[in-house]
N, C-alpha and C. Protein backbone atom coordinates (compact mmCIF):
# COMPACT_ATOMS: atom_id res chain seq x y z
N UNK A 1 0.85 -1.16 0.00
CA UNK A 1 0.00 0.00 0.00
C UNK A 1 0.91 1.23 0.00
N UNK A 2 0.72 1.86 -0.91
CA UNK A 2 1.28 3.71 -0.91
C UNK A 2 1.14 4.00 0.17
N UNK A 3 1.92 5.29 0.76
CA UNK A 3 1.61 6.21 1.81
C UNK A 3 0.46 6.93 1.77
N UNK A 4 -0.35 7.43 0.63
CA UNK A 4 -1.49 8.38 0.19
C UNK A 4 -2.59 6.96 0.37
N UNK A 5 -2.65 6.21 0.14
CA UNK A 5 -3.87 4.88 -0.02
C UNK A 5 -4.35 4.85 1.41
N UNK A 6 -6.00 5.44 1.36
CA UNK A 6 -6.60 4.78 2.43
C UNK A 6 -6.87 3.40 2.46
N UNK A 7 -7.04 2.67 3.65
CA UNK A 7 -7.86 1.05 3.65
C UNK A 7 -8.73 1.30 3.57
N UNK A 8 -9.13 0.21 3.14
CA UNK A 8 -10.76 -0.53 2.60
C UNK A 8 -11.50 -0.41 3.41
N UNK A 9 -12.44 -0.05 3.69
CA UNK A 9 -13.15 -0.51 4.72
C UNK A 9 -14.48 -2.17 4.49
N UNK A 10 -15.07 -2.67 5.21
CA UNK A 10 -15.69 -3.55 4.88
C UNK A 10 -16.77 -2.95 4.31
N UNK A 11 -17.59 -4.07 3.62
CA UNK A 11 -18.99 -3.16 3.27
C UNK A 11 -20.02 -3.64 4.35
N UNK A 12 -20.96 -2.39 4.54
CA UNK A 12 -21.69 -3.04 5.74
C UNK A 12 -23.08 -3.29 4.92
N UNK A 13 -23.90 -4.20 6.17
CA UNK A 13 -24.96 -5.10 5.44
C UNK A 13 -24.56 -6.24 4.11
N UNK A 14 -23.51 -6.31 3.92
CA UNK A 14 -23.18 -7.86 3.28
C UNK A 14 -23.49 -8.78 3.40
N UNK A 15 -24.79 -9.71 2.46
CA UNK A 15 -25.21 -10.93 2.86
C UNK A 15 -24.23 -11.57 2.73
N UNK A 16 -24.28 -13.17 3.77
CA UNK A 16 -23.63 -14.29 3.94
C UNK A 16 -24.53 -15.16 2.35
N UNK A 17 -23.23 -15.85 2.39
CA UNK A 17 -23.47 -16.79 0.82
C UNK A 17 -24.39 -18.00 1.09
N UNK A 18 -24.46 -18.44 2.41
CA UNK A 18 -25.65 -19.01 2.63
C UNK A 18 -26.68 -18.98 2.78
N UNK A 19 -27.48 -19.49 1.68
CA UNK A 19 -28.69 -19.13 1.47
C UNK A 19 -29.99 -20.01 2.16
N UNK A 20 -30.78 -19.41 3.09
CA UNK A 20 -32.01 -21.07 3.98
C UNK A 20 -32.69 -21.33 2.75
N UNK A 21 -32.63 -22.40 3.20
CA UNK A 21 -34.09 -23.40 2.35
C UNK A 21 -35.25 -23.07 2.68
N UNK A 22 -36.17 -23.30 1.28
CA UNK A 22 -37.79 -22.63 2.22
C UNK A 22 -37.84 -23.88 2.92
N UNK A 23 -39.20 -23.51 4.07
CA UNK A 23 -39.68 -24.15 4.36
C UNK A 23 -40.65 -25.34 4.00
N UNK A 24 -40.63 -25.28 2.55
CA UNK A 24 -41.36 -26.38 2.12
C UNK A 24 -40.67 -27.74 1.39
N UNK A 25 -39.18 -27.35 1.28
CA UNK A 25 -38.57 -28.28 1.42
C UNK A 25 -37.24 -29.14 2.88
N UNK A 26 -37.80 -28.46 3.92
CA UNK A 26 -37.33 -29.09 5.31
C UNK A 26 -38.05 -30.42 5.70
N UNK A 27 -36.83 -31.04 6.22
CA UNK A 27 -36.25 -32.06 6.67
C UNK A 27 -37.83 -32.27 7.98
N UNK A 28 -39.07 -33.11 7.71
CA UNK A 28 -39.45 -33.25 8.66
C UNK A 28 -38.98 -33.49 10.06
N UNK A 29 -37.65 -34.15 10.16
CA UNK A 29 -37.12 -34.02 11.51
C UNK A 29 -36.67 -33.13 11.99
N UNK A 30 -36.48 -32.18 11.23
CA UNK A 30 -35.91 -30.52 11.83
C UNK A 30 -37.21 -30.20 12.43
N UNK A 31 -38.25 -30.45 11.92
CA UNK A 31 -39.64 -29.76 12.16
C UNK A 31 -40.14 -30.28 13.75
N UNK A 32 -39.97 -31.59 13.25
CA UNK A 32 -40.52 -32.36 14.91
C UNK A 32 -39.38 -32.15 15.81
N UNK A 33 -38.12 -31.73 15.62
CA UNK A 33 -37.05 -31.21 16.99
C UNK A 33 -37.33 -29.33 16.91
N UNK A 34 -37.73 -28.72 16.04
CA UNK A 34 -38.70 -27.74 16.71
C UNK A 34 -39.36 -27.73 17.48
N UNK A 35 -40.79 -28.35 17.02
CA UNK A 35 -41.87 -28.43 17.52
C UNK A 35 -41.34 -29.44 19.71
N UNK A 36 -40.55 -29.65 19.70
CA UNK A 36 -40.05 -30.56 20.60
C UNK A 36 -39.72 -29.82 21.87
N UNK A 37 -38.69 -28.81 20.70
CA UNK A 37 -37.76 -27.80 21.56
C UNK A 37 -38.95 -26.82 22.07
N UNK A 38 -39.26 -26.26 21.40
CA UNK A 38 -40.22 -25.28 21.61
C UNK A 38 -41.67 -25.79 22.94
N UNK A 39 -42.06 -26.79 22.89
CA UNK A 39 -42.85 -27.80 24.28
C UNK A 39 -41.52 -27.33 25.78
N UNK A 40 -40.70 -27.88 25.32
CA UNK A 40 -40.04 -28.16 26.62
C UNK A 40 -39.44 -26.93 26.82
N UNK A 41 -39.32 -25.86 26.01
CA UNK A 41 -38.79 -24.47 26.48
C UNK A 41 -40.20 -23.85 27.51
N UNK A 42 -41.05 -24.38 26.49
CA UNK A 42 -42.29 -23.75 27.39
C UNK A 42 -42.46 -24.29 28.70
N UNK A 43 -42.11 -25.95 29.50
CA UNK A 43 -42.02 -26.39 30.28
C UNK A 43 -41.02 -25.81 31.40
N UNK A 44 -40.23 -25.51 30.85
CA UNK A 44 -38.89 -25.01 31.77
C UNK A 44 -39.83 -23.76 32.31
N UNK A 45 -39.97 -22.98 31.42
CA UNK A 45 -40.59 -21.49 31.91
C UNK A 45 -41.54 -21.65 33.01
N UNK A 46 -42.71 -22.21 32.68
CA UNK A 46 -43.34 -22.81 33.91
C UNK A 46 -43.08 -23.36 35.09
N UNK A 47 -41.58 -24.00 34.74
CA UNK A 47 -41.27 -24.61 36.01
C UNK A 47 -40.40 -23.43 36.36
N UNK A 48 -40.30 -22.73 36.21
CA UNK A 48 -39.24 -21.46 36.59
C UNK A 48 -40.13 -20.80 37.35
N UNK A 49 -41.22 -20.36 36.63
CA UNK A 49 -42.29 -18.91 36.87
C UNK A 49 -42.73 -19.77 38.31
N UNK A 50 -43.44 -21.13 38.51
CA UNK A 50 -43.88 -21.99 39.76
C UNK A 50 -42.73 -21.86 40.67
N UNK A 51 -41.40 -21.99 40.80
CA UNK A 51 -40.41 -21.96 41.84
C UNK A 51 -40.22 -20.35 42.15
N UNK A 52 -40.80 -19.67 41.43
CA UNK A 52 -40.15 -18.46 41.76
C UNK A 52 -41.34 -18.11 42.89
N UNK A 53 -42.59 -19.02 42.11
CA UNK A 53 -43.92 -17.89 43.21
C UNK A 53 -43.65 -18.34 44.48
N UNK A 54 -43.23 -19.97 44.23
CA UNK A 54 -42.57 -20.71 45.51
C UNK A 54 -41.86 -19.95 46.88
N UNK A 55 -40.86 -19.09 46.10
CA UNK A 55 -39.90 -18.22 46.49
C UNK A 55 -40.52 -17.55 47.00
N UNK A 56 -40.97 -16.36 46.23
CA UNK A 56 -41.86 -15.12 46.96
C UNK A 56 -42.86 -15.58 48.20
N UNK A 57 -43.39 -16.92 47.97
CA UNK A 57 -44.44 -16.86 49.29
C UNK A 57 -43.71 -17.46 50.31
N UNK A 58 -42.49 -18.07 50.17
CA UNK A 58 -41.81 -18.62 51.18
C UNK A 58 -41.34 -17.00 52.38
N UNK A 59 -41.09 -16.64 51.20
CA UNK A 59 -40.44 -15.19 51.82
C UNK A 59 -41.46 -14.36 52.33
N UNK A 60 -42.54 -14.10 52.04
CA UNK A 60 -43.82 -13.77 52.66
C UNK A 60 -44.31 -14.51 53.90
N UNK A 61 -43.92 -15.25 53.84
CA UNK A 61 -44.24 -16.02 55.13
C UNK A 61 -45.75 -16.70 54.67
N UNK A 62 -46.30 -16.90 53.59
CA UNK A 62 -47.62 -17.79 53.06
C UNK A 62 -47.05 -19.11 52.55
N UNK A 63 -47.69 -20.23 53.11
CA UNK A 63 -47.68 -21.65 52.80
C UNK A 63 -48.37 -21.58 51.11
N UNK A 64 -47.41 -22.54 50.66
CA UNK A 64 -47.28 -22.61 49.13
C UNK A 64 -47.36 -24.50 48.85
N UNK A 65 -47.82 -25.02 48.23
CA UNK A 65 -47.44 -26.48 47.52
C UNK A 65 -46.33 -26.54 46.42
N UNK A 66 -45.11 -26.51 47.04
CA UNK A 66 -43.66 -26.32 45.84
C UNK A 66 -44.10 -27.44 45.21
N UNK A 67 -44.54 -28.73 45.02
CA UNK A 67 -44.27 -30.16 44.30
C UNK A 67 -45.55 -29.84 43.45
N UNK A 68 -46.13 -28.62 43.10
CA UNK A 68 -47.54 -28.98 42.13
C UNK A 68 -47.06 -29.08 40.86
């Protein structure tokens, strides 16, 4: 590089060369480990949001059923 030559800079917003597949040609097993993931994310949450109320009424001093 000359002394006078600025650098390049990158270009911004440059798509990646990988391109997704529609969805109408996916892999039914991608679909059912979605549909899978997405159940048991929702399970966790629930069991999160239930231990937490757990929490708060423990700390309140109100009797709670933690095992529901």
């Amino acid at each position: 590089m000359r002394r006078g030559d600025k650098p390049t800079k990158p270009r911004v917003g440059a798509k990646s060369s990988v391109a997704r597949r529609s969805l109408k040609n996916e892999d039914p097993r991608v679909h059912d480990l979605e549909k899978r993931l997405a159940k048991a994310v929702e399970r966790e949450a629930e069991a999160l949001k239930r231990r937490q109320v757990a929490v708060v009424s423990i700390r309140l001093g109100s009797p709670v059923d933690c095992l529901k």
